[in-house]
PDB file of N, CA and C in Angstrom:
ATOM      1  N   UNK A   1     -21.852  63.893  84.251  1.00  0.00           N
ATOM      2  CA  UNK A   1     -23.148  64.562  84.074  1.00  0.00           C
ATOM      3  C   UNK A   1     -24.285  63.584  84.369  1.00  0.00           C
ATOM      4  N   UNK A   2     -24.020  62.782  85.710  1.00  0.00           N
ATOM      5  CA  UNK A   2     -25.226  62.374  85.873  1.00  0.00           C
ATOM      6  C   UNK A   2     -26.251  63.074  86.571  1.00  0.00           C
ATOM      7  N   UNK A   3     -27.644  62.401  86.424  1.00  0.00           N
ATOM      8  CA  UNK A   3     -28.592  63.729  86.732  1.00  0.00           C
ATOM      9  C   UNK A   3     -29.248  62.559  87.467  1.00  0.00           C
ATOM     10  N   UNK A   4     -30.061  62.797  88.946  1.00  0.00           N
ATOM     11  CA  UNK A   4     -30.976  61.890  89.652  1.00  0.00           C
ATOM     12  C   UNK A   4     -32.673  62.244  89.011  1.00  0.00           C
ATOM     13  N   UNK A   5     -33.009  61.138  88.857  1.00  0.00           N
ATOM     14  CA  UNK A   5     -34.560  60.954  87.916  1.00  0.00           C
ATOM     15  C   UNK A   5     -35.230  61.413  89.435  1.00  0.00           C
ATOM     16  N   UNK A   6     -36.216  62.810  89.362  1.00  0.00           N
ATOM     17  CA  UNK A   6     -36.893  63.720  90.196  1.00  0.00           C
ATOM     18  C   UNK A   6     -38.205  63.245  90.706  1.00  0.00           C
ATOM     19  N   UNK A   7     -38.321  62.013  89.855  1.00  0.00           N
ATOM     20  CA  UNK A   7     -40.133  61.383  90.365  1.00  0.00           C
ATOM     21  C   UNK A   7     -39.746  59.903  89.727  1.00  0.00           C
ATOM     22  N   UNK A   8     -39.231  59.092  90.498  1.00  0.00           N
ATOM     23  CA  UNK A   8     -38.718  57.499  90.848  1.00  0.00           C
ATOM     24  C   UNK A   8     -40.091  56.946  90.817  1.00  0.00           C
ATOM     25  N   UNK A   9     -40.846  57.987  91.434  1.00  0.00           N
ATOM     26  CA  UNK A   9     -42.518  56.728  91.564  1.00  0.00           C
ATOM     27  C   UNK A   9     -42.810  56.640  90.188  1.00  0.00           C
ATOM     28  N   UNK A  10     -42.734  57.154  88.953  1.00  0.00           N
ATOM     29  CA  UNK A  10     -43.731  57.123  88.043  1.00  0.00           C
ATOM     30  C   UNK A  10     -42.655  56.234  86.793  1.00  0.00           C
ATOM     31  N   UNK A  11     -42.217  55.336  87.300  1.00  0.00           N
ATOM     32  CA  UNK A  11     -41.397  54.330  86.288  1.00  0.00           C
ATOM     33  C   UNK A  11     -42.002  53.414  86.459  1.00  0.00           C
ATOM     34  N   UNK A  12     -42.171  53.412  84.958  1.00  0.00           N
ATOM     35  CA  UNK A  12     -43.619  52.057  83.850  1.00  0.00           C
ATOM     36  C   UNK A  12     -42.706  50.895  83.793  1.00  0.00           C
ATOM     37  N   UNK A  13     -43.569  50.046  83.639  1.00  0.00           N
ATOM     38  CA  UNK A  13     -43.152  48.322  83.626  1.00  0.00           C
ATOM     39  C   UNK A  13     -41.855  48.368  83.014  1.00  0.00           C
ATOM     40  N   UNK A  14     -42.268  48.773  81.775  1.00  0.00           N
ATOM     41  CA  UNK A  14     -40.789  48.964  80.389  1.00  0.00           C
ATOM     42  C   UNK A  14     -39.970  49.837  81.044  1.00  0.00           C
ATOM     43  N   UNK A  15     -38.811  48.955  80.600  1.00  0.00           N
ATOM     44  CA  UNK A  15     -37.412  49.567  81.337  1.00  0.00           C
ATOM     45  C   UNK A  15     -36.718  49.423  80.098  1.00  0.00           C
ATOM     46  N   UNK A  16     -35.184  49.824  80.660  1.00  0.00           N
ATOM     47  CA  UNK A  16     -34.050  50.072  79.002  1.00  0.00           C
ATOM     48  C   UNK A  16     -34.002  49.008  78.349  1.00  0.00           C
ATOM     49  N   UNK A  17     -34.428  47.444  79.125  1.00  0.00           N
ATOM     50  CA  UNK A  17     -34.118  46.454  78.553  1.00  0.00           C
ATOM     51  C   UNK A  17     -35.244  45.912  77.198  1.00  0.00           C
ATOM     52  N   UNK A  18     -36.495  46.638  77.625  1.00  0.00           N
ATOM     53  CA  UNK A  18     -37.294  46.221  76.793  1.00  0.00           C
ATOM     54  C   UNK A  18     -37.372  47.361  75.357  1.00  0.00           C
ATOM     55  N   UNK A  19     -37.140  46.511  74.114  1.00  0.00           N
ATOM     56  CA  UNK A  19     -36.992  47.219  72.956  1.00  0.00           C
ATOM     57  C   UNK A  19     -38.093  48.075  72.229  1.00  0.00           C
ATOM     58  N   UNK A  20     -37.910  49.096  71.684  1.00  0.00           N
ATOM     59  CA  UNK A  20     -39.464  49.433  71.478  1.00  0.00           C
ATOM     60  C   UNK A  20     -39.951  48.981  70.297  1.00  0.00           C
ATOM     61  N   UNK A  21     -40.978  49.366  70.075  1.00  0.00           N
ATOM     62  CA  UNK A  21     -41.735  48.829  69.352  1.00  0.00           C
ATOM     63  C   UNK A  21     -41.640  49.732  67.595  1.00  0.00           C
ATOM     64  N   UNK A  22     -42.154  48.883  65.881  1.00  0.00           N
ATOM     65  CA  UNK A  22     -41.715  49.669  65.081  1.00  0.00           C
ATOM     66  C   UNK A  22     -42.179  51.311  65.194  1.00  0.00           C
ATOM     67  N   UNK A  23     -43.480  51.956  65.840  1.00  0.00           N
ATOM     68  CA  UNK A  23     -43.551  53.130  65.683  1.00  0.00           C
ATOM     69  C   UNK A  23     -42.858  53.817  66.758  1.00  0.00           C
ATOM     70  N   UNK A  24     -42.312  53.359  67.575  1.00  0.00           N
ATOM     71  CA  UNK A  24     -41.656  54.339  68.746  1.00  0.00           C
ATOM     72  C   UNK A  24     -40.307  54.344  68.421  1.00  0.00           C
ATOM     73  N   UNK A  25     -40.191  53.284  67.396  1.00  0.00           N
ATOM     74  CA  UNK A  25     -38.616  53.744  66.969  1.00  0.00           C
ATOM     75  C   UNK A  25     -37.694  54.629  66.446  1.00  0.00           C
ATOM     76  N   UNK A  26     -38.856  55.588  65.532  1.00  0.00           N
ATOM     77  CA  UNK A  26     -38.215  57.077  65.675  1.00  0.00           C
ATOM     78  C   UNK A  26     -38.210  58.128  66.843  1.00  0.00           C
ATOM     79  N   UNK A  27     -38.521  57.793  67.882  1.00  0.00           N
ATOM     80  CA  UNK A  27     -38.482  58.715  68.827  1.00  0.00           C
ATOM     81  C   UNK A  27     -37.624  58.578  70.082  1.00  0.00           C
ATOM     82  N   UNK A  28     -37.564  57.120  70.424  1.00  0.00           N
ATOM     83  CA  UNK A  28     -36.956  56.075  71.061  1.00  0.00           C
ATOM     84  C   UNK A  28     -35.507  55.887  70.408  1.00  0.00           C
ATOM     85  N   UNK A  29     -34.456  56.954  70.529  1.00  0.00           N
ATOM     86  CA  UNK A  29     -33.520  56.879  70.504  1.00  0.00           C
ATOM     87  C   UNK A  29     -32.311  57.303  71.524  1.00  0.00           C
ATOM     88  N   UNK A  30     -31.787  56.269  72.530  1.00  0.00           N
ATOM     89  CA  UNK A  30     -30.926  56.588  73.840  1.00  0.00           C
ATOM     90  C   UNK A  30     -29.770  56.388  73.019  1.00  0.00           C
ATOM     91  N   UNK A  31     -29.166  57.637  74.331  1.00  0.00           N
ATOM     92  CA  UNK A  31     -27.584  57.290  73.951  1.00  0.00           C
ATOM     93  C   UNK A  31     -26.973  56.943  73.216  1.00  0.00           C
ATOM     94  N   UNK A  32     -25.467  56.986  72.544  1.00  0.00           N
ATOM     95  CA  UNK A  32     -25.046  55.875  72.280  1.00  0.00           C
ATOM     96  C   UNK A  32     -24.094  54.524  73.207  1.00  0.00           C
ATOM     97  N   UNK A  33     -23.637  55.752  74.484  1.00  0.00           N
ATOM     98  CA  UNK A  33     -22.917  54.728  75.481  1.00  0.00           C
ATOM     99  C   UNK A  33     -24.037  54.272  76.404  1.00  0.00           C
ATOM    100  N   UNK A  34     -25.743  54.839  76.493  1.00  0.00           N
ATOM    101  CA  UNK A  34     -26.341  53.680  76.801  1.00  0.00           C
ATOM    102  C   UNK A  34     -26.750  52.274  75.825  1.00  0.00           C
ATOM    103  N   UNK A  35     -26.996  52.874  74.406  1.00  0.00           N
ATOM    104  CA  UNK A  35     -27.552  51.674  73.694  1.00  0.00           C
ATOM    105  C   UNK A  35     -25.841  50.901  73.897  1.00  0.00           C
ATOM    106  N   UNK A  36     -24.717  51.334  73.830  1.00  0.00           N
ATOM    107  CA  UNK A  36     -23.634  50.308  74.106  1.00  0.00           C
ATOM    108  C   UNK A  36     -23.708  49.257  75.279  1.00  0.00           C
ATOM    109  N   UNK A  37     -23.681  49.971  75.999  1.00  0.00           N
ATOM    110  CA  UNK A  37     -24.158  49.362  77.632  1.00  0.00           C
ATOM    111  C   UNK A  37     -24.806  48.162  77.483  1.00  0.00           C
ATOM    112  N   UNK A  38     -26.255  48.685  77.307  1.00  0.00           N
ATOM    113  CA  UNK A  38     -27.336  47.715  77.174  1.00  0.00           C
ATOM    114  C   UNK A  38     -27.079  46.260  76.495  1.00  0.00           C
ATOM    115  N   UNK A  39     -26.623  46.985  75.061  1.00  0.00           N
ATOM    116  CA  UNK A  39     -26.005  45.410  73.965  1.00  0.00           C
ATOM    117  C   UNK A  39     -24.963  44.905  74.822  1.00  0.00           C
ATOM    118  N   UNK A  40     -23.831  45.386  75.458  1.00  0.00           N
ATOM    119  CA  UNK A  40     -23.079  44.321  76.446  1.00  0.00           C
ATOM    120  C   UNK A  40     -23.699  43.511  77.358  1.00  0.00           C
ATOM    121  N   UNK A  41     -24.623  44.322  78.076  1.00  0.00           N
ATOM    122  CA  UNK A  41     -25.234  43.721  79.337  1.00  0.00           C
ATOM    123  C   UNK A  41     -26.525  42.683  78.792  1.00  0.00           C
ATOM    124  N   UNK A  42     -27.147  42.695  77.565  1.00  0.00           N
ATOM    125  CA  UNK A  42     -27.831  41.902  77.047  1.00  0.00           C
ATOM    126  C   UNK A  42     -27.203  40.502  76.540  1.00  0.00           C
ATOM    127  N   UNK A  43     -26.038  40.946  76.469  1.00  0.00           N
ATOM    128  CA  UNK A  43     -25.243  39.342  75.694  1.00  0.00           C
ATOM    129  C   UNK A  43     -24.584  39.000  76.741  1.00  0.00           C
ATOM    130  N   UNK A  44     -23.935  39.531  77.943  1.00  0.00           N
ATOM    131  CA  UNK A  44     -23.441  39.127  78.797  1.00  0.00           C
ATOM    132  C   UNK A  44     -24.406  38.204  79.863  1.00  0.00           C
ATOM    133  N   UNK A  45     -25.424  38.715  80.151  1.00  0.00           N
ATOM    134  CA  UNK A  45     -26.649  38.018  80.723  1.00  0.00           C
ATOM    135  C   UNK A  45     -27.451  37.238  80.245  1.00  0.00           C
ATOM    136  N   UNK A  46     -27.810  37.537  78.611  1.00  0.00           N
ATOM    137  CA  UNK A  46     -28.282  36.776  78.411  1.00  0.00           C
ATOM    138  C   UNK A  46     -30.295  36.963  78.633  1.00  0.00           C
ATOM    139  N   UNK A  47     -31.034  36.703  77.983  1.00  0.00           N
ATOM    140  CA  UNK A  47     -32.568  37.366  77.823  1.00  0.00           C
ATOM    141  C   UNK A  47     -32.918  37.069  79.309  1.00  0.00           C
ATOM    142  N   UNK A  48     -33.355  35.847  79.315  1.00  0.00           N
ATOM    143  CA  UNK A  48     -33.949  35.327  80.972  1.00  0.00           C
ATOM    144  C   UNK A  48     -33.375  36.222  82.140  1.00  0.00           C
ATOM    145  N   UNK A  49     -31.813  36.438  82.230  1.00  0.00           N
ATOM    146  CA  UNK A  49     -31.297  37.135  83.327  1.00  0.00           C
ATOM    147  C   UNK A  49     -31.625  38.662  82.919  1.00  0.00           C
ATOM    148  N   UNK A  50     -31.364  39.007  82.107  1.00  0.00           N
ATOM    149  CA  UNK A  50     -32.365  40.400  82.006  1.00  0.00           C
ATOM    150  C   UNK A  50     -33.735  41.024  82.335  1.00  0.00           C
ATOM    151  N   UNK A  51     -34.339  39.636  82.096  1.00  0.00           N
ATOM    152  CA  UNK A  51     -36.065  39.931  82.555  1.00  0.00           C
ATOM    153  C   UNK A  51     -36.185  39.732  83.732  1.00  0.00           C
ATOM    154  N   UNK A  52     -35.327  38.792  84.291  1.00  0.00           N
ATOM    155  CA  UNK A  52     -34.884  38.793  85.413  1.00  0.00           C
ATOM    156  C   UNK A  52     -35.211  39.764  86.759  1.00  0.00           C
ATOM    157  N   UNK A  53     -33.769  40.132  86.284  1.00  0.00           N
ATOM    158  CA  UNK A  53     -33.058  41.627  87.314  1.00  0.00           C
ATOM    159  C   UNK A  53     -34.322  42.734  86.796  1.00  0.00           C
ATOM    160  N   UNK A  54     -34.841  43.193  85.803  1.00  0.00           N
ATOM    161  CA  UNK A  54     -35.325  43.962  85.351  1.00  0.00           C
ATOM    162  C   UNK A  54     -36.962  43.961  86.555  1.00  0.00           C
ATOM    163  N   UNK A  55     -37.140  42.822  86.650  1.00  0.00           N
ATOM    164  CA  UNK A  55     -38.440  42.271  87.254  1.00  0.00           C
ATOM    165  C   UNK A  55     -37.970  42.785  89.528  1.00  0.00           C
ATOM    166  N   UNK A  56     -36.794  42.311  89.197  1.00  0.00           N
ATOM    167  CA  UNK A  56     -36.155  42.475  90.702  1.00  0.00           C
ATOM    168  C   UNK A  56     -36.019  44.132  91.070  1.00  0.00           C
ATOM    169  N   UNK A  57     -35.625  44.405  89.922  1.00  0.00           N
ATOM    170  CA  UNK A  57     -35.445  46.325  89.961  1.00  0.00           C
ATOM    171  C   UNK A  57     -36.198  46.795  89.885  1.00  0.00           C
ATOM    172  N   UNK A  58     -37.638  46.267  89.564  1.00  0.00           N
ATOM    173  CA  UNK A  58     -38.882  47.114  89.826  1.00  0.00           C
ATOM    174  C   UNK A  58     -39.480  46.815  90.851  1.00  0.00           C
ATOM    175  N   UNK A  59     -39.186  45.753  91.544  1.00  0.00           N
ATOM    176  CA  UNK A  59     -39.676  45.275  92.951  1.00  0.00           C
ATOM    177  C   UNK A  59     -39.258  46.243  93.863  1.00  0.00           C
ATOM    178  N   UNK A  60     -38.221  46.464  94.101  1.00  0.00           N
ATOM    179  CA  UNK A  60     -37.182  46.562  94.693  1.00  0.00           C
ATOM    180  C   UNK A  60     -37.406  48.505  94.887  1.00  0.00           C
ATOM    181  N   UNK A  61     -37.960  49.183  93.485  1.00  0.00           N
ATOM    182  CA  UNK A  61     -38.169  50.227  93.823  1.00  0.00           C
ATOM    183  C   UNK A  61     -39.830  50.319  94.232  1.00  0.00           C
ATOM    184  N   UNK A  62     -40.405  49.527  93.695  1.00  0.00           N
ATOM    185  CA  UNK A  62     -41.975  49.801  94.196  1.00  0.00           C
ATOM    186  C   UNK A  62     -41.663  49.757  95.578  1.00  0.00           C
ATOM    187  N   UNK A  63     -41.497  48.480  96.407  1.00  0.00           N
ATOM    188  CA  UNK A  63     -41.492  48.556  97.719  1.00  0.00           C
ATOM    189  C   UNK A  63     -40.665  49.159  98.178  1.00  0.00           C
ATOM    190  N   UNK A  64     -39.677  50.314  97.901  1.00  0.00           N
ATOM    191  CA  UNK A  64     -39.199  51.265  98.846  1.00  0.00           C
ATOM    192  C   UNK A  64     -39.920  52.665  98.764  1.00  0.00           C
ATOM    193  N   UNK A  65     -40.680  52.563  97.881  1.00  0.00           N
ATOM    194  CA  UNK A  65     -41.605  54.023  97.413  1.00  0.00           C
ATOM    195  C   UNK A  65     -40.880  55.103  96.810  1.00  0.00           C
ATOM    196  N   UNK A  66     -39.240  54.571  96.227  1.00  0.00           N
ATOM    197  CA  UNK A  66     -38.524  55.806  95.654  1.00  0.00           C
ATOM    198  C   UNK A  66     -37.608  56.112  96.702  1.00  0.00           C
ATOM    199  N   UNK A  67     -37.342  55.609  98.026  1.00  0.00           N
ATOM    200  CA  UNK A  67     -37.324  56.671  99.094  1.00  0.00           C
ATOM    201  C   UNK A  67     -35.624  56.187  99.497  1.00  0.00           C
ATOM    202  N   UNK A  68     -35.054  55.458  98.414  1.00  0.00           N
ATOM    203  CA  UNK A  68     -33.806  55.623  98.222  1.00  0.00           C
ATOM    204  C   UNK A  68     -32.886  56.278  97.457  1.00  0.00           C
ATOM    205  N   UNK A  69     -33.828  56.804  96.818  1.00  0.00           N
ATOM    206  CA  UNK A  69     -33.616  57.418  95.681  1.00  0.00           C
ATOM    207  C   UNK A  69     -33.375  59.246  96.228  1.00  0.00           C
ATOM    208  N   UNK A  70     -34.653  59.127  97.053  1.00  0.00           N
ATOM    209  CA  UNK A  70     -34.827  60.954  97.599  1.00  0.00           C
ATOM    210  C   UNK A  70     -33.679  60.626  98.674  1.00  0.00           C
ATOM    211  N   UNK A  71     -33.505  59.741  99.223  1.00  0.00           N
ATOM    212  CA  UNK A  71     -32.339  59.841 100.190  1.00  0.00           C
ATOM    213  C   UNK A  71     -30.528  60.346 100.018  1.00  0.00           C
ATOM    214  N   UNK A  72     -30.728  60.447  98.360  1.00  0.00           N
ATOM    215  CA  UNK A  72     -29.402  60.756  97.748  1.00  0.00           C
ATOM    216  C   UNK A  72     -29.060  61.984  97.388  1.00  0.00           C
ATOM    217  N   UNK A  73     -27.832  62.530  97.631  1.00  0.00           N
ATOM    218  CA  UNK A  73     -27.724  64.047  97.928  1.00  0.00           C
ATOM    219  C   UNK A  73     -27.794  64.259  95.920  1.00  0.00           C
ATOM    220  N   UNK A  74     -28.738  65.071  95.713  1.00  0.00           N
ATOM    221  CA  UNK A  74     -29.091  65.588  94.769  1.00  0.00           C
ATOM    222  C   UNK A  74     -27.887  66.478  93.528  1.00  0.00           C
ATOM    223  N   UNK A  75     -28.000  66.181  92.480  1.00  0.00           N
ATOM    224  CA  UNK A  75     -27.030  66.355  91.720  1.00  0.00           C
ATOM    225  C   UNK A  75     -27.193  67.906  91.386  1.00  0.00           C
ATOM    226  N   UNK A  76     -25.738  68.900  91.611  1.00  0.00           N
ATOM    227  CA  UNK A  76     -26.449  70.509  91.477  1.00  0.00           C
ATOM    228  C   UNK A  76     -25.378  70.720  90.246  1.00  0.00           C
TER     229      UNK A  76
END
Protein backbone atom coordinates (compact mmCIF):
# COMPACT_ATOMS: atom_id res chain seq x y z
CA UNK A 1 0.00 0.00 0.00
CA UNK A 2 2.33 2.39 -1.10
CA UNK A 3 0.87 5.62 -2.26
CA UNK A 4 3.13 8.32 -4.53
CA UNK A 5 3.12 11.90 -2.56
CA UNK A 6 0.82 14.01 -5.49
CA UNK A 7 2.71 17.50 -4.97
CA UNK A 8 6.72 16.55 -4.38
CA UNK A 9 7.19 20.44 -4.81
CA UNK A 10 5.70 21.45 -1.52
CA UNK A 11 8.17 19.36 0.91
CA UNK A 12 9.41 21.72 3.91
CA UNK A 13 12.96 21.67 5.15
CA UNK A 14 11.75 19.11 8.06
CA UNK A 15 11.84 15.73 6.94
CA UNK A 16 11.13 12.23 9.01
CA UNK A 17 14.45 12.68 10.44
CA UNK A 18 13.81 15.79 12.23
CA UNK A 19 11.84 15.20 15.64
CA UNK A 20 9.03 17.34 16.48
CA UNK A 21 8.75 19.57 18.71
CA UNK A 22 6.78 19.27 22.58
CA UNK A 23 3.42 20.73 21.07
CA UNK A 24 3.33 18.85 17.77
CA UNK A 25 3.78 15.82 19.61
CA UNK A 26 0.30 14.98 19.92
CA UNK A 27 -0.44 15.21 16.44
CA UNK A 28 2.88 14.09 15.01
CA UNK A 29 2.37 10.56 15.28
CA UNK A 30 3.87 8.17 12.13
CA UNK A 31 3.64 4.77 11.79
CA UNK A 32 4.84 2.34 13.76
CA UNK A 33 7.06 0.50 10.98
CA UNK A 34 8.01 4.07 10.04
CA UNK A 35 8.93 5.36 13.59
CA UNK A 36 10.82 1.65 13.53
CA UNK A 37 12.62 2.43 10.41
CA UNK A 38 13.69 5.75 11.34
CA UNK A 39 15.17 4.55 15.05
CA UNK A 40 17.24 1.87 12.93
CA UNK A 41 18.34 4.21 10.34
CA UNK A 42 19.14 6.89 13.08
CA UNK A 43 21.52 4.55 15.06
CA UNK A 44 22.79 2.92 12.11
CA UNK A 45 23.99 6.32 10.61
CA UNK A 46 24.35 7.98 13.19
CA UNK A 47 23.11 12.14 13.64
CA UNK A 48 25.75 13.88 11.20
CA UNK A 49 24.99 11.15 8.40
CA UNK A 50 21.38 11.78 8.78
CA UNK A 51 21.53 15.53 8.42
CA UNK A 52 23.54 14.61 5.98
CA UNK A 53 21.58 12.56 3.35
CA UNK A 54 18.54 14.46 4.61
CA UNK A 55 20.30 17.83 3.29
CA UNK A 56 21.32 15.69 -0.11
CA UNK A 57 17.53 14.52 -0.47
CA UNK A 58 16.33 17.84 -0.52
CA UNK A 59 18.84 18.97 -3.00
CA UNK A 60 18.39 16.43 -5.06
CA UNK A 61 14.54 16.96 -5.23
CA UNK A 62 14.59 20.80 -5.42
CA UNK A 63 16.80 20.62 -8.47
CA UNK A 64 14.79 18.08 -10.33
CA UNK A 65 11.48 20.10 -9.69
CA UNK A 66 9.67 16.76 -8.53
CA UNK A 67 9.93 15.63 -12.09
CA UNK A 68 11.12 12.21 -11.00
CA UNK A 69 8.73 11.71 -9.06
CA UNK A 70 5.73 12.60 -11.86
CA UNK A 71 7.81 10.37 -14.07
CA UNK A 72 6.62 7.24 -12.01
CA UNK A 73 3.73 5.21 -13.12
CA UNK A 74 1.23 6.26 -10.49
CA UNK A 75 -0.09 3.99 -7.80
CA UNK A 76 -4.05 2.93 -8.72
Amino acid sequence: MSTVPQSPNKKTKSSIFASPNRSQRSTYTPSRPAKLFNTMYFLLTGFNDSIDIRHEVQDSIESHGGKVIEKMPSAV
